[in-house]
Protein backbone atom coordinates (compact mmCIF):
# COMPACT_ATOMS: atom_id res chain seq x y z
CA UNK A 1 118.25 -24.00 -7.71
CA UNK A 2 115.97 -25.84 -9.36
CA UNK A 3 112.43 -25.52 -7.31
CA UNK A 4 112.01 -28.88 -6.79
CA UNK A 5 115.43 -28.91 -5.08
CA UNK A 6 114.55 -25.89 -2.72
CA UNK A 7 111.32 -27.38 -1.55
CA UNK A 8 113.22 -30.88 -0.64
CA UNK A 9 116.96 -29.72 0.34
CA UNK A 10 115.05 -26.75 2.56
CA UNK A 11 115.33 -27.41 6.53
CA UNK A 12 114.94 -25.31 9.51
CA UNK A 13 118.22 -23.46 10.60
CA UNK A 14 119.09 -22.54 14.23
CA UNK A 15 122.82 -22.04 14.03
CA UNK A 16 124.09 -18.98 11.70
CA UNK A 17 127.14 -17.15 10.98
CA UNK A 18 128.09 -13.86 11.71
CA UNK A 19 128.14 -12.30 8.02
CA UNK A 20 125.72 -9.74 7.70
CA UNK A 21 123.05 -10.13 4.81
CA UNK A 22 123.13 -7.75 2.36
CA UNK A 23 119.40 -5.07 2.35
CA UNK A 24 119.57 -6.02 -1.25
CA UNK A 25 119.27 -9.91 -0.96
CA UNK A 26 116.72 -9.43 1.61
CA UNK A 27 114.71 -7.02 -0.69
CA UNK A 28 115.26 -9.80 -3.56
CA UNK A 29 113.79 -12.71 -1.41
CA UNK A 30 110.50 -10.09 -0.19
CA UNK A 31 109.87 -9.34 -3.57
CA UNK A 32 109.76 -13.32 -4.62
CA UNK A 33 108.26 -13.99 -1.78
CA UNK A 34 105.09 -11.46 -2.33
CA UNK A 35 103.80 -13.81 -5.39
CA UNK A 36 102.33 -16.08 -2.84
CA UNK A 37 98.60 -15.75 -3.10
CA UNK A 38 96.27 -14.01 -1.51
CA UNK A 39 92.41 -14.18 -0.93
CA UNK A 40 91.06 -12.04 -3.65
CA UNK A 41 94.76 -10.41 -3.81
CA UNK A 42 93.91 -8.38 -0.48
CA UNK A 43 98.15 -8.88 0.43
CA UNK A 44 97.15 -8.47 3.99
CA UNK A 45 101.09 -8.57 5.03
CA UNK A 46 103.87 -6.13 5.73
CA UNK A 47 107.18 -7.24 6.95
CA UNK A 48 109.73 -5.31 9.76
CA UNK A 49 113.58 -6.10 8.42
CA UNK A 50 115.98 -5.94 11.55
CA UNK A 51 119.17 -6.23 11.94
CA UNK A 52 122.37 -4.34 14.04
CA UNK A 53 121.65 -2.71 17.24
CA UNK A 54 117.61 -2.79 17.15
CA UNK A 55 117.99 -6.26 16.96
CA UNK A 56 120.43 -6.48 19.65
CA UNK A 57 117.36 -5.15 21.65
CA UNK A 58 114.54 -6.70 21.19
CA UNK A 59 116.71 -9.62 21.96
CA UNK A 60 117.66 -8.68 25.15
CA UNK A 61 114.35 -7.32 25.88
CA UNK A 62 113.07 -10.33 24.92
CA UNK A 63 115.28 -12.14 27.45
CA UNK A 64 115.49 -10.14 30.04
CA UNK A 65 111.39 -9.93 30.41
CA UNK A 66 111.38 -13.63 30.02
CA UNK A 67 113.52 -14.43 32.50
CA UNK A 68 111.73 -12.13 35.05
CA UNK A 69 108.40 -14.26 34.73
CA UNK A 70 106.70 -11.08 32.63
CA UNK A 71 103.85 -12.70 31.36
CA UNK A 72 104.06 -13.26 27.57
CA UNK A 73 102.24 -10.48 25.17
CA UNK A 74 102.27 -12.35 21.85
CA UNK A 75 99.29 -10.55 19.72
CA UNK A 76 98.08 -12.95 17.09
CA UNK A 77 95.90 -15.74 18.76
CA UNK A 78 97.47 -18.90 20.57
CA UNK A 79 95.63 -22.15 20.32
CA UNK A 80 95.58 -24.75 23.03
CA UNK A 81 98.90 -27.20 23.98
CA UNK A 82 99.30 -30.41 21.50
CA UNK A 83 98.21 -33.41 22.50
CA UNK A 84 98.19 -36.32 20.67
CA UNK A 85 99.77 -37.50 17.65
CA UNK A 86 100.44 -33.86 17.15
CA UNK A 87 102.51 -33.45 20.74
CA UNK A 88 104.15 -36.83 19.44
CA UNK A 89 105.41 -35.20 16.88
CA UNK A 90 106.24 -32.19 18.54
CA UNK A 91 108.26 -33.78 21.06
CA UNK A 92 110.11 -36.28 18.37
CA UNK A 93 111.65 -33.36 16.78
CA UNK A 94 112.96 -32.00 19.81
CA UNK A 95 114.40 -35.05 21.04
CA UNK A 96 115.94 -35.16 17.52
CA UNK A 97 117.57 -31.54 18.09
CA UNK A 98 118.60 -32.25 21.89
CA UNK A 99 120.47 -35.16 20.26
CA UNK A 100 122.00 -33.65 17.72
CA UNK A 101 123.41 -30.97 20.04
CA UNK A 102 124.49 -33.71 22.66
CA UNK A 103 121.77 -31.93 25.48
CA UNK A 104 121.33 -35.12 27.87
CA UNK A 105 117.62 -35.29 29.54
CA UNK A 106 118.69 -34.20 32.84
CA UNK A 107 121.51 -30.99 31.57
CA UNK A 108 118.45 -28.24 32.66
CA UNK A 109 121.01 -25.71 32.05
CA UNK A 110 121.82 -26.65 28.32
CA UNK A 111 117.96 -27.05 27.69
CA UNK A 112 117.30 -23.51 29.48
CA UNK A 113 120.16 -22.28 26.88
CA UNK A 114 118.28 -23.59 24.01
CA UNK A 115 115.39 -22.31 24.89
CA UNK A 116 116.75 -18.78 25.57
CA UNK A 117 117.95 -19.29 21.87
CA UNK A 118 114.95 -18.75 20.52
CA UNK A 119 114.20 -15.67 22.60
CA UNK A 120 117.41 -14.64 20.66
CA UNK A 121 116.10 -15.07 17.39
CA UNK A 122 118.52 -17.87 17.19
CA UNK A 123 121.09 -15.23 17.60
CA UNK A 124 120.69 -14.75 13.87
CA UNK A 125 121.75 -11.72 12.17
CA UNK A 126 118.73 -10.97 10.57
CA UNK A 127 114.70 -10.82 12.04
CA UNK A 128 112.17 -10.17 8.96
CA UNK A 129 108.46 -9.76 11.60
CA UNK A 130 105.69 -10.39 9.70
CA UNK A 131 102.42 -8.45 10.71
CA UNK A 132 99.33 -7.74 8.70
CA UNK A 133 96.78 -5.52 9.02
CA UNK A 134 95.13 -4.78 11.95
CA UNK A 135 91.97 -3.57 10.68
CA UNK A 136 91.56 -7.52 9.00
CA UNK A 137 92.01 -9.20 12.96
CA UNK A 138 89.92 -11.93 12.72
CA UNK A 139 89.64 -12.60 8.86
CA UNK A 140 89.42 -16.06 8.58
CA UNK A 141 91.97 -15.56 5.01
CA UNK A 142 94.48 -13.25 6.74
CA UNK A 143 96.54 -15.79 8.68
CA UNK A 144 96.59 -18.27 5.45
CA UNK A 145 97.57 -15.81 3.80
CA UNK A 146 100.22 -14.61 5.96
CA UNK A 147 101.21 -17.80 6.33
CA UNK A 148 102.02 -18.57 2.36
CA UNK A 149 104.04 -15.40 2.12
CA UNK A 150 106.35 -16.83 5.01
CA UNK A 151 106.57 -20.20 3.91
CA UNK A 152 107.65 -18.35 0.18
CA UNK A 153 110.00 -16.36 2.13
CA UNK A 154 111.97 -19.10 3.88
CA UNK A 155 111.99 -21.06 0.54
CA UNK A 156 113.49 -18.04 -1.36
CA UNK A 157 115.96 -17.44 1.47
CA UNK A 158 117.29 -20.80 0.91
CA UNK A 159 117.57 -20.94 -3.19
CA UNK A 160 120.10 -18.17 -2.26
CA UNK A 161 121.86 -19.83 0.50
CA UNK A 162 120.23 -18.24 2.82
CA UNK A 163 118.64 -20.07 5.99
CA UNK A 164 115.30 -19.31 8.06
CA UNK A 165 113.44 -20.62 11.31
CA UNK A 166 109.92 -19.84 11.34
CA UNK A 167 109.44 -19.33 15.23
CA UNK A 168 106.73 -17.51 18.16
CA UNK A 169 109.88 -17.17 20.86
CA UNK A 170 111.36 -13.98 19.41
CA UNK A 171 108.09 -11.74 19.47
CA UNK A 172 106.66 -13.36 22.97
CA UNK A 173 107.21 -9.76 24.70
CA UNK A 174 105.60 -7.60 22.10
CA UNK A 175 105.99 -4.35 23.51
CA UNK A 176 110.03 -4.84 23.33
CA UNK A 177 109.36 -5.75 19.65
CA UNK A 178 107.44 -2.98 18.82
CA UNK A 179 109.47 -0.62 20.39
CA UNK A 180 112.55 -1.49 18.75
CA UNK A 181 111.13 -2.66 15.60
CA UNK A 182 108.96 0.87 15.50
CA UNK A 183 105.92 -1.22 14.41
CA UNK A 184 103.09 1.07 13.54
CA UNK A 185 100.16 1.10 15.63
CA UNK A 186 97.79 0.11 12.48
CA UNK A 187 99.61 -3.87 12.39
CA UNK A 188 99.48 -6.39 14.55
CA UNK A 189 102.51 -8.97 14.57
CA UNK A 190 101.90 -12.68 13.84
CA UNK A 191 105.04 -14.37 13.30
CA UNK A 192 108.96 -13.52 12.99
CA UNK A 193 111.64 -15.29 10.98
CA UNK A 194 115.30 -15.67 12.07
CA UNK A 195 116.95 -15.40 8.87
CA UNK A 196 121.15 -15.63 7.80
CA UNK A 197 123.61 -17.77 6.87
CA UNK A 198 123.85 -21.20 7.77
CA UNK A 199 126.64 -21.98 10.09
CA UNK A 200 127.55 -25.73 8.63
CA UNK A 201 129.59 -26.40 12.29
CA UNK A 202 126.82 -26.07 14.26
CA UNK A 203 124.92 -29.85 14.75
CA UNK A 204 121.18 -29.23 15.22
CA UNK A 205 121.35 -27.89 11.57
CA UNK A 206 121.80 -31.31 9.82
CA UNK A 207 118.24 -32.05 11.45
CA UNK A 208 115.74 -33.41 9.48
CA UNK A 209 112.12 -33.89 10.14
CA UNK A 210 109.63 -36.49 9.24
CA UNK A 211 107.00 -35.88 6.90
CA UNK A 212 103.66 -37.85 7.17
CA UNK A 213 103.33 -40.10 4.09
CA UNK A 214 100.50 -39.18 1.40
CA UNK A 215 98.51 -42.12 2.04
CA UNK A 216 98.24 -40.52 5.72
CA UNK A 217 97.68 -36.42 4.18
CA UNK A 218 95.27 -37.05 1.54
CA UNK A 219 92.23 -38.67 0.85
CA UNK A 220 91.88 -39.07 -3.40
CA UNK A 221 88.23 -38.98 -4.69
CA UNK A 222 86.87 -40.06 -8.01
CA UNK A 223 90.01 -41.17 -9.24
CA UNK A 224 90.39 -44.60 -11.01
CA UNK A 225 92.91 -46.52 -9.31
């Protein structure tokens, strides 16, 4: 693909097939990936590939916790709750998924599936974690940076046909994750990616989101119009 054509045919995918993904594509898109920059090259990020049984757990670890009311354990900071134009937004793309899936307002036990989907990982075949390193907790640069190696991770997935979901759901109950994932005691995990091949049946994956306008994202100085 051309990158142009990545960048706009890219969208978030919550419906996947089966097919396992090959350790070989995976190690493909890492290796792209890892040209994002980093502050001063520091590469503060290390990635946890799962897949098979050990994701099989952490799911249902996951889940099970979840559903019991265990408090959630998630390790890299949380802000506070949108509000605003950012909650507007927030809640426009759900009521574009809900839609898309046929969930009606008042079918609590569809929207209590969907939301158990992402404790599932989307029921993907394929988790990449992303952690960094714990002795940088607080760096200012390490979440950026973290942050530009996932976004060049889903974007590489996809120029090989491969689809991604950024999401917080699947590593809520770290402990399971760790566990399962055998994440070393020296990392602390920020953010996990559902990652495998897009299932074209499955509706909420023809969803596409807004994106502000420039004349709303940027402010131009010094330039003559």
């Amino acid at each position: 693909m051309q990158f142009d054509d990545v960048i706009l045919g890219r969208r978030s995918i919550r419906g996947y097939k089966r097919d396992p993904v090959p350790k070989v594509v995976i190690e493909e898109v890492i290796a792209l990936a890892m040209r994002a920059p980093s502050s001063n090259n520091t590469q503060p990020w290390n990635f946890y590939v799962v897949t098979g049984e050990p994701l099989a757990r952490i799911r249902a670890g996951n889940t099970q916790r979840m559903m019991a009311g265990v408090p959630q354990s998630r390790e890299f900071r949380t802000g506070l709750a949108f509000a605003g134009t950012h909650r507007e937004r927030q809640v426009k793309v759900a009521k574009q998924l809900f839609t898309a899936m046929g969930i009606a307002r008042d079918d609590n036990e569809s929207r209590h599936d969907w939301v158990m989907r992402g404790f599932r990982q989307f029921d993907a075949p394929v988790c990449v974690i992303v952690t960094y390193d714990r002795v940088l907790d607080g760096s200012d640069d390490t979440p950026f940076d973290c942050g530009s190696v996932t976004t060049a991770i889903v974007n590489a997935a996809w120029s090989r046909g491969l689809g991604c979901v950024i999401n917080s759901q699947g590593i809520m109950q770290s402990p399971v994750v760790r566990e399962h994932a055998g994440i070393a005691g020296d990392q602390v995990i920020m953010k996990s990616i559902a990652l495998g091949w897009p299932d074209d049946t499955f509706p909420a994956n023809a969803v596409i989101t807004e994106r502000k306008s420039i004349a709303e994202a940027s402010v131009f100085v010094g330039f003559d119009d």
